[in-house]
Structure formats: structure tokens, C-alpha cells
PDB file of N, CA and C in Angstrom:
ATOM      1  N   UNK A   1      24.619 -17.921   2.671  1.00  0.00           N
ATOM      2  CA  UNK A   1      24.740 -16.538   2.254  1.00  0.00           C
ATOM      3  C   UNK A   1      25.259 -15.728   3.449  1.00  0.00           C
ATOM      4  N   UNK A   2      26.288 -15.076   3.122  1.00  0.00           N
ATOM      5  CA  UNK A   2      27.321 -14.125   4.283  1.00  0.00           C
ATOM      6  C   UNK A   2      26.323 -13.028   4.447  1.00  0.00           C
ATOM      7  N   UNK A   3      26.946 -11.962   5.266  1.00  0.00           N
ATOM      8  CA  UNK A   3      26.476 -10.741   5.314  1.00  0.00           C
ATOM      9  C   UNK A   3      26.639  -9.371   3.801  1.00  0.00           C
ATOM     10  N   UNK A   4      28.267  -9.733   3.511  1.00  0.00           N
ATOM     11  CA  UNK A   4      28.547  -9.398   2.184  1.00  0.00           C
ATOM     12  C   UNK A   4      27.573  -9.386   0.768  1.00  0.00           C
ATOM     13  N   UNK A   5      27.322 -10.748   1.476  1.00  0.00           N
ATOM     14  CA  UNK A   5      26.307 -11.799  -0.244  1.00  0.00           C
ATOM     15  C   UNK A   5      24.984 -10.447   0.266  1.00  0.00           C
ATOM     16  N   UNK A   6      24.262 -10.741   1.405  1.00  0.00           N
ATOM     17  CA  UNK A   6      22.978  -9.694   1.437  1.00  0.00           C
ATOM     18  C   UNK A   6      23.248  -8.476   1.161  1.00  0.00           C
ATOM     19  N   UNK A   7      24.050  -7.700   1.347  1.00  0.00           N
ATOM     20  CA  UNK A   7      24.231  -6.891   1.195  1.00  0.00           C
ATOM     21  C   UNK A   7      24.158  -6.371  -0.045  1.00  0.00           C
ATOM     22  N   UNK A   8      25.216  -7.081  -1.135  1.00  0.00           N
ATOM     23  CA  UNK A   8      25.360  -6.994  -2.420  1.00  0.00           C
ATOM     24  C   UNK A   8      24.134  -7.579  -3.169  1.00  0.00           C
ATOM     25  N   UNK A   9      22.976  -8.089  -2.781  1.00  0.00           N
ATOM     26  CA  UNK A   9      21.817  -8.418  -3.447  1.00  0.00           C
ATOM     27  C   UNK A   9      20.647  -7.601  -3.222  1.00  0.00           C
ATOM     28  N   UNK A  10      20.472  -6.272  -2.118  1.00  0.00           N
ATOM     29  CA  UNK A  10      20.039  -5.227  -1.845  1.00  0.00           C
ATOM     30  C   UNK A  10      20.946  -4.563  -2.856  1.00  0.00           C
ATOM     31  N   UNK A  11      21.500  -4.206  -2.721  1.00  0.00           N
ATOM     32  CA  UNK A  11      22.805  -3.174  -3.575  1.00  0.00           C
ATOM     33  C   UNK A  11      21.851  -3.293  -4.933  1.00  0.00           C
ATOM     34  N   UNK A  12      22.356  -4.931  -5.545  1.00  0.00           N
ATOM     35  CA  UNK A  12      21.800  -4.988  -6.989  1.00  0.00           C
ATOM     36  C   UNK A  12      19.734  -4.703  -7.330  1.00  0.00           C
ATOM     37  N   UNK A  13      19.366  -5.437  -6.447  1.00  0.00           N
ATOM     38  CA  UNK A  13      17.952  -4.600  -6.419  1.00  0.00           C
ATOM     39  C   UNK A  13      17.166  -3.155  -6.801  1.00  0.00           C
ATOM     40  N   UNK A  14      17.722  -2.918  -5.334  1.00  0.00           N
ATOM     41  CA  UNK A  14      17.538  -1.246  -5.744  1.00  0.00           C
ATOM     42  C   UNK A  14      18.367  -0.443  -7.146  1.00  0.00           C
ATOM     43  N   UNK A  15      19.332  -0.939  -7.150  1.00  0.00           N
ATOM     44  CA  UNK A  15      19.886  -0.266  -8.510  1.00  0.00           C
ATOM     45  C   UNK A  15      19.173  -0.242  -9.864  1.00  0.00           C
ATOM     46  N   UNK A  16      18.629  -1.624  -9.937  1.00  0.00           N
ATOM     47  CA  UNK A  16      18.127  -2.181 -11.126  1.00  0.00           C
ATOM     48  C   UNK A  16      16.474  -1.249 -11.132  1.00  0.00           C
ATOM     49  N   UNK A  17      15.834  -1.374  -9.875  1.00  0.00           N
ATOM     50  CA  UNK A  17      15.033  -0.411  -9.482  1.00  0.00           C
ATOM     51  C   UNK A  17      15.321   0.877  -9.828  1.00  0.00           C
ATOM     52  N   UNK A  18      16.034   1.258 -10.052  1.00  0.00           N
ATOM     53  CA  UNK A  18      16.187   2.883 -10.091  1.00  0.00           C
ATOM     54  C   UNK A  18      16.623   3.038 -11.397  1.00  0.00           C
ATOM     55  N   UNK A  19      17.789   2.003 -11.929  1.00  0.00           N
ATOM     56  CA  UNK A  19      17.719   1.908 -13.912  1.00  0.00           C
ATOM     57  C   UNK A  19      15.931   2.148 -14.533  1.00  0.00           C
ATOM     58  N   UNK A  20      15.872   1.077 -13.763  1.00  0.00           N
ATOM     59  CA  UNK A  20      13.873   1.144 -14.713  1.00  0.00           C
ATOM     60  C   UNK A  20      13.853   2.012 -14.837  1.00  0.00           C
ATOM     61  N   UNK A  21      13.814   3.490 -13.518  1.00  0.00           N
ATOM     62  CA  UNK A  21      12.952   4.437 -14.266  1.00  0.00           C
ATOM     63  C   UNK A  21      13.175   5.165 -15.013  1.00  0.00           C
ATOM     64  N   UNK A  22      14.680   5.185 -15.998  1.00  0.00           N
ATOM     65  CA  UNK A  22      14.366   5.521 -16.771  1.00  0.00           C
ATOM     66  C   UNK A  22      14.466   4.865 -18.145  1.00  0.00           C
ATOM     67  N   UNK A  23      14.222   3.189 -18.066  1.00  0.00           N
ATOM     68  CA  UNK A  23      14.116   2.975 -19.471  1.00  0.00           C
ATOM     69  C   UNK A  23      12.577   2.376 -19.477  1.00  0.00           C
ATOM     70  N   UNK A  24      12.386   1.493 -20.439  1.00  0.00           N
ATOM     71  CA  UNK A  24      11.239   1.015 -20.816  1.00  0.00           C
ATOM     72  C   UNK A  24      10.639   0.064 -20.245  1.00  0.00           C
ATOM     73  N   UNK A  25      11.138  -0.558 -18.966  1.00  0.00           N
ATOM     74  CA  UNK A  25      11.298  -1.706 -18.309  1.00  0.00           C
ATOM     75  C   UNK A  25       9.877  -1.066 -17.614  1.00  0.00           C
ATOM     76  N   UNK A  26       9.718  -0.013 -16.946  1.00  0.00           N
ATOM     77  CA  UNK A  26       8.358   0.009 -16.208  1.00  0.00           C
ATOM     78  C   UNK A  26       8.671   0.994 -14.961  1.00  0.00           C
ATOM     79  N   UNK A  27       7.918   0.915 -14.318  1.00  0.00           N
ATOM     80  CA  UNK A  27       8.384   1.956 -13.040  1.00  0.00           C
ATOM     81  C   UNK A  27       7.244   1.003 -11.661  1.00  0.00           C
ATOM     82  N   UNK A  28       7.506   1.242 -10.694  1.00  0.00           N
ATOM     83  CA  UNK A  28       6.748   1.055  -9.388  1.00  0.00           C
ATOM     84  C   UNK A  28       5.376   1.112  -9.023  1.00  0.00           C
ATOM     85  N   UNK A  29       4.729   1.810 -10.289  1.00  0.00           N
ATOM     86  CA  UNK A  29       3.591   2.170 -10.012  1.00  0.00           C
ATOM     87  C   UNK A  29       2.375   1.082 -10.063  1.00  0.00           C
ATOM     88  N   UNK A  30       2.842  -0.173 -10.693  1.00  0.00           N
ATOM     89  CA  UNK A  30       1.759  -0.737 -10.544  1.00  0.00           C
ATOM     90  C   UNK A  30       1.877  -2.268  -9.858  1.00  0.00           C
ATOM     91  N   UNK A  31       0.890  -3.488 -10.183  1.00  0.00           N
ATOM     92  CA  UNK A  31       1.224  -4.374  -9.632  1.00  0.00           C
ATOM     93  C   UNK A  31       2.381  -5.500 -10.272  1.00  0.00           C
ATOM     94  N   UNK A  32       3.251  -5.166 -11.356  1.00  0.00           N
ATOM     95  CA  UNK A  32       4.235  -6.190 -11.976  1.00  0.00           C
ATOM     96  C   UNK A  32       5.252  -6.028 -11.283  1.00  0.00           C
ATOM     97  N   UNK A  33       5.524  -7.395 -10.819  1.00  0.00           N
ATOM     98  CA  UNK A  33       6.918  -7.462 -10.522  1.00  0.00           C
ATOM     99  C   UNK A  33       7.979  -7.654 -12.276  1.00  0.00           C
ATOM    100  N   UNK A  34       7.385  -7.150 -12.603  1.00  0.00           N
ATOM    101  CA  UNK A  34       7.836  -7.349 -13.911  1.00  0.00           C
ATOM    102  C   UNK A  34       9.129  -6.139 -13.866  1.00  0.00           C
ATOM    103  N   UNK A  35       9.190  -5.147 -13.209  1.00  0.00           N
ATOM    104  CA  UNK A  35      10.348  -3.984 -13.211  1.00  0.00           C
ATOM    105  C   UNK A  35      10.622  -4.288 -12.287  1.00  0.00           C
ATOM    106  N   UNK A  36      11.083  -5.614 -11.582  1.00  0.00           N
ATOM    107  CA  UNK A  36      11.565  -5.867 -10.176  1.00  0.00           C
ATOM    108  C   UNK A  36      11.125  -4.712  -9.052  1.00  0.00           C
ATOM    109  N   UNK A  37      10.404  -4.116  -8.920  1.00  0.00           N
ATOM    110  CA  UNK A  37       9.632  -3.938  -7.750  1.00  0.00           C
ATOM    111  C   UNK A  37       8.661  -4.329  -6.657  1.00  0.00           C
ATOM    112  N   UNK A  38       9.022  -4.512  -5.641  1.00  0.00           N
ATOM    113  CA  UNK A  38       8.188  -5.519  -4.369  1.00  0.00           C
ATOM    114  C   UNK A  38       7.018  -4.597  -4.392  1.00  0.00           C
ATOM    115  N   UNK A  39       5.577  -5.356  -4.259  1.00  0.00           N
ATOM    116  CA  UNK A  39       4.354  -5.187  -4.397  1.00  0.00           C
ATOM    117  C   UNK A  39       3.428  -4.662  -3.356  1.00  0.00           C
ATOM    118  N   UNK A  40       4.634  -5.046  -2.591  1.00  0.00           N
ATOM    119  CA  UNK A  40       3.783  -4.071  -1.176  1.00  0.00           C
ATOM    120  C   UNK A  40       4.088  -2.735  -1.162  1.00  0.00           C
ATOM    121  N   UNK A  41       5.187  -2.121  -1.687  1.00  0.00           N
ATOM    122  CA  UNK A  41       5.499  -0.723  -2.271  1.00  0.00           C
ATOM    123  C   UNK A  41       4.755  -0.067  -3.333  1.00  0.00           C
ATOM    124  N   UNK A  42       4.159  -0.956  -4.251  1.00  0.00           N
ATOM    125  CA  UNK A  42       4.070  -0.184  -5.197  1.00  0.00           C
ATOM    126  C   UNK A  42       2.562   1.122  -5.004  1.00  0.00           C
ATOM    127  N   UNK A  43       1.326   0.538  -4.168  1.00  0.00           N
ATOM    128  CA  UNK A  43       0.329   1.798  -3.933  1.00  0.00           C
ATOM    129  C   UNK A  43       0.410   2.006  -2.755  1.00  0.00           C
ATOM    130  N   UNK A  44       1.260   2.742  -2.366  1.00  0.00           N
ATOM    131  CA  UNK A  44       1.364   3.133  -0.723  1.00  0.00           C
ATOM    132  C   UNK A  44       0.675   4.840  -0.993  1.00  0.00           C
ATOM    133  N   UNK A  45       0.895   5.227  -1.781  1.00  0.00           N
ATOM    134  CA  UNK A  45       0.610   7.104  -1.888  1.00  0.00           C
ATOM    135  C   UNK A  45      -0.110   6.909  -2.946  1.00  0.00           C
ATOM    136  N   UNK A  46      -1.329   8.071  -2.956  1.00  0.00           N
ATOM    137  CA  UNK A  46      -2.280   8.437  -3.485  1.00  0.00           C
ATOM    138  C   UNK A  46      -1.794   9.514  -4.520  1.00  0.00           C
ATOM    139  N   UNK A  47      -2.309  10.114  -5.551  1.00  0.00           N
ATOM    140  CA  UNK A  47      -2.031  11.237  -6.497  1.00  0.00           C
ATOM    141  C   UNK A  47      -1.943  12.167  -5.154  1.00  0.00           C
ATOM    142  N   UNK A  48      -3.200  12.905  -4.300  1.00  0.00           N
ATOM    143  CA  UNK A  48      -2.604  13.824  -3.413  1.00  0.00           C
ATOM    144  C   UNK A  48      -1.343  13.930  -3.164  1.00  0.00           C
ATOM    145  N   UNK A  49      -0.961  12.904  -2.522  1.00  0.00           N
ATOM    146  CA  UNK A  49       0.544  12.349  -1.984  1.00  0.00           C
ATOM    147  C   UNK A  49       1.673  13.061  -2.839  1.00  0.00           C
ATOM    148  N   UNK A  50       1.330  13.022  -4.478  1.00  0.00           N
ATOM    149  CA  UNK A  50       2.503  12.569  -4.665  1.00  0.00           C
ATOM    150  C   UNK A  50       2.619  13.654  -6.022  1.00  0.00           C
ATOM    151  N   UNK A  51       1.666  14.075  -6.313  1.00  0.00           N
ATOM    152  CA  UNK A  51       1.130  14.958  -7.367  1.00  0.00           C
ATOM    153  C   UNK A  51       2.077  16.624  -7.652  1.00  0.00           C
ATOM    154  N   UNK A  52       2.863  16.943  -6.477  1.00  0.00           N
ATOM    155  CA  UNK A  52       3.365  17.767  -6.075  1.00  0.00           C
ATOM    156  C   UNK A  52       5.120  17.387  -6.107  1.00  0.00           C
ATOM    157  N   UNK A  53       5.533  16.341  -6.282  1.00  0.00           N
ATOM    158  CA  UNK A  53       6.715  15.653  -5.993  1.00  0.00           C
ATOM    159  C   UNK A  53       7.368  15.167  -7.777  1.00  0.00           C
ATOM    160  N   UNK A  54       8.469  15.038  -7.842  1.00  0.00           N
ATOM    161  CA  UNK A  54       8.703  14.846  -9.051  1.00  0.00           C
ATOM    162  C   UNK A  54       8.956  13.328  -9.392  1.00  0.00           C
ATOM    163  N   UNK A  55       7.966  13.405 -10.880  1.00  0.00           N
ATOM    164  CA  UNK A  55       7.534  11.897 -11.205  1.00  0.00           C
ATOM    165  C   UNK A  55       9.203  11.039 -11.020  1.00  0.00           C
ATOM    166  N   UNK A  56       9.947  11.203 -11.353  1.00  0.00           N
ATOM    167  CA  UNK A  56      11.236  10.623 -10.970  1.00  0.00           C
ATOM    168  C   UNK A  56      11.551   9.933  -9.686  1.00  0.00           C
ATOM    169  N   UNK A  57      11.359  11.027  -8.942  1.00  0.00           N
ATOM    170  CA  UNK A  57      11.684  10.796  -7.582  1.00  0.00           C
ATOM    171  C   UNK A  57      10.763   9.821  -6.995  1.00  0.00           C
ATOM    172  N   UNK A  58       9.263   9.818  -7.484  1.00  0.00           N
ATOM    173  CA  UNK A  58       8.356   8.901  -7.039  1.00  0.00           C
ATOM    174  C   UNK A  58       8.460   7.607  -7.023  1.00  0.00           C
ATOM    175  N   UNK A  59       8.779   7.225  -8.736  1.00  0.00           N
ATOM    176  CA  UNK A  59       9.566   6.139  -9.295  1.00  0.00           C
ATOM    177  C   UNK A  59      10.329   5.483  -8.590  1.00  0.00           C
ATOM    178  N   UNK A  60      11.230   5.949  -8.014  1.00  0.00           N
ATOM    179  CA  UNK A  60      12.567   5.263  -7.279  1.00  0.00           C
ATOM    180  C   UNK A  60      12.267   5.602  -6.352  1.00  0.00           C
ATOM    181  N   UNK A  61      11.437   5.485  -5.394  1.00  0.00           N
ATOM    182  CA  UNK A  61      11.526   5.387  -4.235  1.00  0.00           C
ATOM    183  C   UNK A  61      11.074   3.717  -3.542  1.00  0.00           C
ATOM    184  N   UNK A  62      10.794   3.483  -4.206  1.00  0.00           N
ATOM    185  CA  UNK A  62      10.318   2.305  -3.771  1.00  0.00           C
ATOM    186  C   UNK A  62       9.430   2.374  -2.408  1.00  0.00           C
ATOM    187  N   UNK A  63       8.607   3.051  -2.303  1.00  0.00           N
ATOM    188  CA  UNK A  63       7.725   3.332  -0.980  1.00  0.00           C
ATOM    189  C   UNK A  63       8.720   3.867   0.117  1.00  0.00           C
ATOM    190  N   UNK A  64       9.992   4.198   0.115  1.00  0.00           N
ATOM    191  CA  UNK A  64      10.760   4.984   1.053  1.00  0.00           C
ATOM    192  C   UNK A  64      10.415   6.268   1.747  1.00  0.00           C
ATOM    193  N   UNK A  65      10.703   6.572   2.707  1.00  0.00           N
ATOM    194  CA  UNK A  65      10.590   7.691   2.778  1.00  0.00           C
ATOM    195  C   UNK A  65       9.222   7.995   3.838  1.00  0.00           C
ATOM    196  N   UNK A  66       8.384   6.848   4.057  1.00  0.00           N
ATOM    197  CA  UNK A  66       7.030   7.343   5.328  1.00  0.00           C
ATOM    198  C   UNK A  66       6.938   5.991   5.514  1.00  0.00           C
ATOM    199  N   UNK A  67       7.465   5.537   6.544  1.00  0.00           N
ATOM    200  CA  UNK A  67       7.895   4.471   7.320  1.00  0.00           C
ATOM    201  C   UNK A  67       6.416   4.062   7.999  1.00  0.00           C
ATOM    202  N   UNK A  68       5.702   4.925   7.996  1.00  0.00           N
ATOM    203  CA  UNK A  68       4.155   5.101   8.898  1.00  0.00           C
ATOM    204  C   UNK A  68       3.108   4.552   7.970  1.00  0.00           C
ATOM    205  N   UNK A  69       3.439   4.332   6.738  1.00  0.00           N
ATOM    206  CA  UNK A  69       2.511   4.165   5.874  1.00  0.00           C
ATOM    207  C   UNK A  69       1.781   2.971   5.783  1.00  0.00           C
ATOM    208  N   UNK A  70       2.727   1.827   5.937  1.00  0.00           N
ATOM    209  CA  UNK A  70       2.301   0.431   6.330  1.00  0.00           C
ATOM    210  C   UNK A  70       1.737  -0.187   8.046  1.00  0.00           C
ATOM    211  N   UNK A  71       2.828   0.801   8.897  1.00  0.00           N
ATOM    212  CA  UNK A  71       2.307   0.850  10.279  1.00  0.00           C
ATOM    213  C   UNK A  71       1.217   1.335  11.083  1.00  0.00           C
ATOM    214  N   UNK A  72       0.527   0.467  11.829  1.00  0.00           N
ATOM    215  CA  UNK A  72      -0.635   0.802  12.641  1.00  0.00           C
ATOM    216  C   UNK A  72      -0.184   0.980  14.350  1.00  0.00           C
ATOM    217  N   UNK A  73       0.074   2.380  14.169  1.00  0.00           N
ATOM    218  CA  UNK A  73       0.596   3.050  15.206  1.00  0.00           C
ATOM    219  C   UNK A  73      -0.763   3.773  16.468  1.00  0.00           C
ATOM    220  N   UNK A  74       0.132   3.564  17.502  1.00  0.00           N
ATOM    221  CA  UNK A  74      -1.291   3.827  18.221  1.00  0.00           C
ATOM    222  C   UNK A  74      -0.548   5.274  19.471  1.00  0.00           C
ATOM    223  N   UNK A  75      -1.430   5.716  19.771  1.00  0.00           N
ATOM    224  CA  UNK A  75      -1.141   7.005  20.307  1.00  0.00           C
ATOM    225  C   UNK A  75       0.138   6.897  21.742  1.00  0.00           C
ATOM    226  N   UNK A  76       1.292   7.489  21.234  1.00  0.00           N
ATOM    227  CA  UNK A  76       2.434   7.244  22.333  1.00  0.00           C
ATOM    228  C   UNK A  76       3.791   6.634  21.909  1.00  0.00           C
ATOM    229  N   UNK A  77       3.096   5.625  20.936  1.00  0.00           N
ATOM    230  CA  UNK A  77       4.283   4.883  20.286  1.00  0.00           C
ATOM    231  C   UNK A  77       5.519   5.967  19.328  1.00  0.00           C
ATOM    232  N   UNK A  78       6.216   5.104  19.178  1.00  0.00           N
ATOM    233  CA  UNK A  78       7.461   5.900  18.645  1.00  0.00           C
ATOM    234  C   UNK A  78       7.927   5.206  17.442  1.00  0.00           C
ATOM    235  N   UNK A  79       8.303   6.129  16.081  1.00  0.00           N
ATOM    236  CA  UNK A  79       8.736   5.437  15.300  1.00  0.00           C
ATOM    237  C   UNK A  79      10.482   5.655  14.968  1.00  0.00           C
ATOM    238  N   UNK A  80      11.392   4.791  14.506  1.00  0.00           N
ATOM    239  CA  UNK A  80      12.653   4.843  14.178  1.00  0.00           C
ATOM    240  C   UNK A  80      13.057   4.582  12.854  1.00  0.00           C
ATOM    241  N   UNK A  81      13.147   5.626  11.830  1.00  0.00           N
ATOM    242  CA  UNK A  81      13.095   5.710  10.643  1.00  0.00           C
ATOM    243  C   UNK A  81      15.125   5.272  10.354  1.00  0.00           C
ATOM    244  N   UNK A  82      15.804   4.444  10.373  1.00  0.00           N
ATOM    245  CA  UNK A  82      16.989   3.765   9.833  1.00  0.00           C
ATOM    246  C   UNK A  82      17.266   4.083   8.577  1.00  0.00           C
ATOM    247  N   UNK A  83      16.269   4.579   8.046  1.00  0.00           N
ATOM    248  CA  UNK A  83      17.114   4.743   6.405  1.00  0.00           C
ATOM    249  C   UNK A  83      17.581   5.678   6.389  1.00  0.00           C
TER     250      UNK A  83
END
């Protein structure tokens, strides 16, 4: 697999990810990989979190967006958000 091939299999992922939300296929929110969503994304944010944000946008994010959420950061360190 080239760099091209990865590329274009991220490409198709996330897309198909972001079709779901709006058909019947499912959305991110829970534990099925059944709407092709990776499982370590799917409870990263709490209702607080997210309650304020539009259900859409939540959907497709695929846990994007707080890079800190999975990381155990310790006082000094630095984070580099790439997306």
C-alpha cells in the first residue's frame, strides 16, 4: 500500500462517516462499529460537552477537535494539534 492507497482509504472513511449522519446507518455515538466509526471516538464528551453544540456537528466529528481528551498531559508539556 503506497502513500496515495492511505490516503484514499482515510478519504473514504471519514466520508462514509459523515454520510451516516445523515441517513439511517447510525451516528458515533455509541459502541457499533456498525456506522464505521472507531470506538475509541465514540464517548470522548459528555452531554455537558456537547449539549450546547449542534447534534450534526457532534456526529461527524469523530472525536476531532480536543486532541487532550485521550492525552495524559502533565504540567509544561505542549500539545500540537495537525488537524
Amino acid at each position: 500500500m503506497d502513500a496515495s492507497d492511505v490516503k484514499e482509504a482515510v478519504r473514504e472513511k471519514y466520508s462514509a462517516a459523515a454520510r451516516a449522519v445523515n441517513t439511517a446507518k447510525g451516528s458515533c455515538r455509541g459502541p457499533s462499529k456498525a456506522s464505521g466509526c472507531d470506538a475509541i471516538t465514540s464517548n470522548l464528551y459528555d452531554t455537558t460537552q456537547t449539549d450546547a453544540l449542534p447534534e450534526t456537528a457532534v456526529l461527524v466529528s469523530l472525536g476531532c477537535g480536543n486532541p487532550t481528551a485521550l492525552a495524559q498531559l502533565s504540567p509544561g508539556e505542549t500539545v500540537l494539534d495537525l488537524g
